[in-house]
Protein backbone atom coordinates (compact mmCIF):
# COMPACT_ATOMS: atom_id res chain seq x y z
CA UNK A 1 164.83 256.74 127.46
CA UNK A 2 163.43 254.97 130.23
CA UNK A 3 159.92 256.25 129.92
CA UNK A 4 160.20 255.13 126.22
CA UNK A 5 162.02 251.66 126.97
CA UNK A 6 158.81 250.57 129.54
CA UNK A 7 155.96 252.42 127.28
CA UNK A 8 157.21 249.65 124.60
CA UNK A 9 157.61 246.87 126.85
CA UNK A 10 154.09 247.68 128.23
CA UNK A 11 152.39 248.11 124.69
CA UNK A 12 154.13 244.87 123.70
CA UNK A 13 152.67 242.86 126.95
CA UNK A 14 148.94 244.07 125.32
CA UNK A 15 149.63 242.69 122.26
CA UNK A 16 151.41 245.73 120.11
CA UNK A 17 154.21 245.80 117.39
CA UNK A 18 156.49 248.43 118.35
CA UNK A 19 158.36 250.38 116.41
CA UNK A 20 161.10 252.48 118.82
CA UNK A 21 163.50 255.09 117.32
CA UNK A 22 165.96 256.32 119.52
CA UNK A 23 167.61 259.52 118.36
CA UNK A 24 170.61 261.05 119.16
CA UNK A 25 172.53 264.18 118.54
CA UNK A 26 174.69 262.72 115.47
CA UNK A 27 171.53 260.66 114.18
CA UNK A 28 169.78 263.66 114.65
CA UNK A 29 172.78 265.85 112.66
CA UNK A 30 171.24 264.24 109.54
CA UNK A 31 168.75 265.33 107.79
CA UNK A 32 165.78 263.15 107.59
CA UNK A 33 167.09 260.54 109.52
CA UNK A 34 164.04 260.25 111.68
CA UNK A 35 162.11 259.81 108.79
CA UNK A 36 164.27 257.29 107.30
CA UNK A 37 164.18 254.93 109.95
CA UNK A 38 160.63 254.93 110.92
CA UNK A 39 160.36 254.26 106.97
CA UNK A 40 162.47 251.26 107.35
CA UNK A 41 161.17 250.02 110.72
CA UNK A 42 157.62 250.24 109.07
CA UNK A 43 158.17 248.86 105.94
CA UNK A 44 159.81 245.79 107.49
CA UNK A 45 156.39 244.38 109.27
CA UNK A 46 153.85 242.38 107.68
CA UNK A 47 150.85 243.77 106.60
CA UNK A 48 152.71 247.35 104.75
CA UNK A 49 153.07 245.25 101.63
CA UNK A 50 149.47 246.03 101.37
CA UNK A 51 150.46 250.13 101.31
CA UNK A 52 149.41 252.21 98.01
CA UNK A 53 151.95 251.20 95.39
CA UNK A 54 153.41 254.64 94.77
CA UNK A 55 153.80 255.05 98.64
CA UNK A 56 156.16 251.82 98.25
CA UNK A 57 157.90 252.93 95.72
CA UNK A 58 158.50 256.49 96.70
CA UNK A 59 159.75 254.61 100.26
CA UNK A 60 161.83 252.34 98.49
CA UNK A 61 163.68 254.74 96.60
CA UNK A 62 164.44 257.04 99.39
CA UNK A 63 165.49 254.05 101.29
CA UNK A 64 168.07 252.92 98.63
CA UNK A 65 169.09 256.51 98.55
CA UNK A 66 169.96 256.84 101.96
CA UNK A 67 172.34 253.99 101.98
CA UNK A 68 174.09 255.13 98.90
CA UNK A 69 177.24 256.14 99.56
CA UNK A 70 176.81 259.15 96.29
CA UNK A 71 173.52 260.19 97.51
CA UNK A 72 173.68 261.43 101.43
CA UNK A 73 170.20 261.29 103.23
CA UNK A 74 170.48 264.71 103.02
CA UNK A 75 169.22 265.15 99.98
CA UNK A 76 165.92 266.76 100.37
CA UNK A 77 163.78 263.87 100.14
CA UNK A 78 165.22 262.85 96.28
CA UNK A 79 162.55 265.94 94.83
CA UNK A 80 159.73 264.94 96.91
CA UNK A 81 157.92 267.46 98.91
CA UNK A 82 157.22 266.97 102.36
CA UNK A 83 153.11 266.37 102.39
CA UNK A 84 154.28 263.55 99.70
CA UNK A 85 156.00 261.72 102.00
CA UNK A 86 154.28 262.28 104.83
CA UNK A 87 151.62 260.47 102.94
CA UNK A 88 154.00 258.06 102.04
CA UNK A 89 155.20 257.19 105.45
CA UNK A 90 151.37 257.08 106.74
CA UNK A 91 150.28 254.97 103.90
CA UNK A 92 152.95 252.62 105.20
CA UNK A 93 151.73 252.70 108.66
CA UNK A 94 147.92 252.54 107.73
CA UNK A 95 148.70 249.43 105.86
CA UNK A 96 150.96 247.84 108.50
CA UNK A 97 147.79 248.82 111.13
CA UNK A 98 145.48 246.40 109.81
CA UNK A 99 147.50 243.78 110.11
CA UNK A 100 148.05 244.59 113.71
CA UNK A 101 148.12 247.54 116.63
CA UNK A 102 150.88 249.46 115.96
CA UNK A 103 152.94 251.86 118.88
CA UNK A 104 155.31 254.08 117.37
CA UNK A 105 158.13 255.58 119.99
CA UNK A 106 159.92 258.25 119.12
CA UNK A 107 163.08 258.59 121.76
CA UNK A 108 164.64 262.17 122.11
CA UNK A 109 162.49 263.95 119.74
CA UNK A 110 164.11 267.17 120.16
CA UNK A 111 167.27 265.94 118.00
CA UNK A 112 165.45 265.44 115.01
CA UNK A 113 165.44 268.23 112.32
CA UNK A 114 162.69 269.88 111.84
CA UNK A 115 161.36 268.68 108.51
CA UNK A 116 161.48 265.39 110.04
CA UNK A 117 159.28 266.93 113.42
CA UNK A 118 156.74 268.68 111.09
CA UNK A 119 156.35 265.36 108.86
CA UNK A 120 155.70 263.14 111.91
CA UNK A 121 153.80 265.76 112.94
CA UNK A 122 151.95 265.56 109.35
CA UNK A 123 151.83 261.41 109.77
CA UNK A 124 150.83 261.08 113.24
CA UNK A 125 147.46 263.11 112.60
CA UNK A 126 146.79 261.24 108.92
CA UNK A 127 147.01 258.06 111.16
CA UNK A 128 144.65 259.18 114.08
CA UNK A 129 142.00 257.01 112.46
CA UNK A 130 144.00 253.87 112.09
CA UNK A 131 145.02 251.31 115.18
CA UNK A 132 148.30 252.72 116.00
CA UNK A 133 149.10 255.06 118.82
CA UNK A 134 152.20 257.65 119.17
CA UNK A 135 154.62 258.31 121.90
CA UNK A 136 157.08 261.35 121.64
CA UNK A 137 160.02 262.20 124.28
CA UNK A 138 161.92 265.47 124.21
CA UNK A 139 163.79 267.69 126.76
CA UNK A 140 163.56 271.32 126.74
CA UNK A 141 166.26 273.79 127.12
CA UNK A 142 166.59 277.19 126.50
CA UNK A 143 168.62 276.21 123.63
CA UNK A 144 166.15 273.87 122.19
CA UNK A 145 163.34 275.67 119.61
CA UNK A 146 161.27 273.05 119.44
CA UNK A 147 157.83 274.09 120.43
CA UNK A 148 154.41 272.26 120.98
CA UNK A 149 153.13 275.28 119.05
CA UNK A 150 154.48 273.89 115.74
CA UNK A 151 153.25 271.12 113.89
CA UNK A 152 152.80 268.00 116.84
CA UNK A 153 151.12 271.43 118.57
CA UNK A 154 147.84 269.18 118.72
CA UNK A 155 149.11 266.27 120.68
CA UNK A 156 148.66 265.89 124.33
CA UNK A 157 151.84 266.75 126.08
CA UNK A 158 152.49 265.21 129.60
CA UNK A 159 155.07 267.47 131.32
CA UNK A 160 157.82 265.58 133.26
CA UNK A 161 159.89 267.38 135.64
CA UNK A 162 163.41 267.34 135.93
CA UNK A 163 164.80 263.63 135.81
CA UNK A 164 168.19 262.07 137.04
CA UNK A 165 170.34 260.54 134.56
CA UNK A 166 169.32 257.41 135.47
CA UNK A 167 165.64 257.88 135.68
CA UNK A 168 165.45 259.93 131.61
């Protein structure tokens, strides 16, 4: 958390829009939640108006969805597959990049599902050639599958060693 709170404060100080998502292990309980808020986040900064139409709508309705109290995020993406939006969500992001330099921090990777890790995963790589840079935290633990092997497998990974309370 630290690491992520000073990245942002950093990229701001040079001039970037940050968007932060902190996760936890309840926001993380739900299924697409990661996605859902960095859908939000993005589509709330100027310049993503100019995003493909059908990459606004398909946001829109999944964002309406999610804070239906009939229809629980949960529900896998209202019928849409994952690559659809993935393209969605980078479509967003590319349009949002032109208007400015985007930083997207993702806090405590390692409690989001893992639809939501393999469609970041999917969106960080469609937006390598737009301005916006990524910055992923996780812990590791026995107990924790997530691997560097799966789909963010072609990011640079800085290894941290064990960190006080205080200091993660």
């Amino acid at each position: 958390t630290r690491l992520s709170t000073e990245a942002a404060e950093y990229a701001r100080l040079l001039g970037f829009r940050v968007v932060s998502v902190n996760l936890t292990p309840a926001s993380g309980a739900t299924p697409h939640s990661l996605v859902l808020e960095i859908a939000e986040a993005v589509r709330s900064l100027p310049g993503s108006a100019g995003a493909a139409p059908a990459a606004m709508a398909l946001i829109d309705r999944l964002l309406r969805q999610s804070t239906d109290a009939d229809v629980p995020a949960a529900l896998s993406f209202a019928g849409n597959s994952l690559e659809a939006v993935a393209w969605a969500v980078h479509e967003l992001i590319r349009a949002a990049s032109h208007e400015v330099r985007l930083i997207m921090i993702i806090d405590d990777l390692h409690h989001a599902d893992t639809d939501s890790q393999r469609l970041i995963g999917i969106a960080a790589r469609a937006t390598s050639n737009c301005r916006v840079g990524w910055i992923a935290t996780r812990r590791t633990s026995p107990s924790n599958a997530f691997s560097t092997e799966g789909a963010l497998g072609w990011l640079s990974v800085l290894s941290v060693g064990q960190l006080s309370d205080p200091d993660a």
